[in-house]
Protein backbone atom coordinates (compact mmCIF):
# COMPACT_ATOMS: atom_id res chain seq x y z
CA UNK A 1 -0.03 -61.41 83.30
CA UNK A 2 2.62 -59.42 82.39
CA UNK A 3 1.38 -59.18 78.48
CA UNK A 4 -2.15 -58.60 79.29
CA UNK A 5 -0.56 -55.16 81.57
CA UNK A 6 1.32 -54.25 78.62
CA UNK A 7 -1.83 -54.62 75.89
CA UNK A 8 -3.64 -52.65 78.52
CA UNK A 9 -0.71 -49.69 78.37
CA UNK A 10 -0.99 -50.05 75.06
CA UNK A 11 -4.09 -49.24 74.23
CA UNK A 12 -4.60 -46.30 76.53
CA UNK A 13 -1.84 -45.06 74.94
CA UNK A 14 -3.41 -45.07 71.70
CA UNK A 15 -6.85 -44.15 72.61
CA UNK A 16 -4.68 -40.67 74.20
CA UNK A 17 -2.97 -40.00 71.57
CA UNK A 18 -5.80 -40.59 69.60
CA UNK A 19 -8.30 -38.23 71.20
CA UNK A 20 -5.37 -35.48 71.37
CA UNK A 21 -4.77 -35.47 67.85
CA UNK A 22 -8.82 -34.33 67.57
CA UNK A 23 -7.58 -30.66 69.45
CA UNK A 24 -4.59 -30.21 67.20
CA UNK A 25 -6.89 -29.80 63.73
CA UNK A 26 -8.36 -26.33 63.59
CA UNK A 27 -8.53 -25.91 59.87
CA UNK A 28 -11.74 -26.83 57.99
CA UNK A 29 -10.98 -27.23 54.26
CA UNK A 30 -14.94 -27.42 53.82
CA UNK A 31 -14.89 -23.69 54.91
CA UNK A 32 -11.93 -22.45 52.86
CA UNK A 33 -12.66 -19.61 50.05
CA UNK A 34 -10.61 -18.54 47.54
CA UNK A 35 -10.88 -14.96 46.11
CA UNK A 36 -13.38 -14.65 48.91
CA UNK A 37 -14.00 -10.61 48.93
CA UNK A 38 -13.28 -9.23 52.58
CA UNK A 39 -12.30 -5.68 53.38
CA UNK A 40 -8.52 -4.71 53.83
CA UNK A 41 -9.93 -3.41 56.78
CA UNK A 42 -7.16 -4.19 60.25
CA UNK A 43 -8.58 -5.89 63.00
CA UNK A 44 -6.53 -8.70 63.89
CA UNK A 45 -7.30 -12.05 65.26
CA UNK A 46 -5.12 -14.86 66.21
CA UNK A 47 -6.29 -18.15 64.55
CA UNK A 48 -5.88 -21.52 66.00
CA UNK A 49 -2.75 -21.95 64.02
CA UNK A 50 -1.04 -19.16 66.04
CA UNK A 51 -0.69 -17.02 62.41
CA UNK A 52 -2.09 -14.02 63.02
CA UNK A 53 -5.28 -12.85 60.06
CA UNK A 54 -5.74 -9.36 58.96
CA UNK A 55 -9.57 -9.38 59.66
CA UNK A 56 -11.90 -12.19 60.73
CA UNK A 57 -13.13 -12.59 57.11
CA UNK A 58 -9.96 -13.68 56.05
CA UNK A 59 -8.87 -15.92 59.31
CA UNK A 60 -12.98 -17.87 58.27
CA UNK A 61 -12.29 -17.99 54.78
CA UNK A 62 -8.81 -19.24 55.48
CA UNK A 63 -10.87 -22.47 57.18
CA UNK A 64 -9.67 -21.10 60.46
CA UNK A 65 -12.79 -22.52 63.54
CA UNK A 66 -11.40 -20.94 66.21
CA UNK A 67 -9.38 -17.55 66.65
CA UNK A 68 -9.12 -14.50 69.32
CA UNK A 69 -9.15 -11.16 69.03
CA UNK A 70 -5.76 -9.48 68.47
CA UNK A 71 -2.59 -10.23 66.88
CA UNK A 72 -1.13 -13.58 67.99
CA UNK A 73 2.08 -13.38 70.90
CA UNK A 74 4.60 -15.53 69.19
């Protein structure tokens, strides 16, 4: 009894882990673009990776999905 309780830990374990390693990825390296042309124009965001992107057209063509507005609060 006691090894079937332990399997059973086990695998919800992994399954966890598992489905919290999907949040952690927030780079697409589909979307990335070299010597893609944006402006030098300031506006800030904060991408996933908590580095903080000049403009949004360089945060997208970094691969960054997800940002905010602003610089990021390290």
């Amino acid at each position: 009894m006691k090894i079937i309780r332990i399997i059973t830990l086990l695998s919800i374990t992994q399954i966890t882990l598992t489905s919290c390693n999907k949040d952690l990825v927030c780079i697409d390296e589909n979307l990335i673009v070299e010597n893609a042309a944006c402006t030098k124009e300031y506006n800030p965001v904060c991408g996933c990776d908590n580095n903080t992107y000049s403009n949004i057209c360089i945060a997208t063509n970094a691969g960054i999905i997800s940002y905010e507005m602003g610089e990021c609060k390290n």
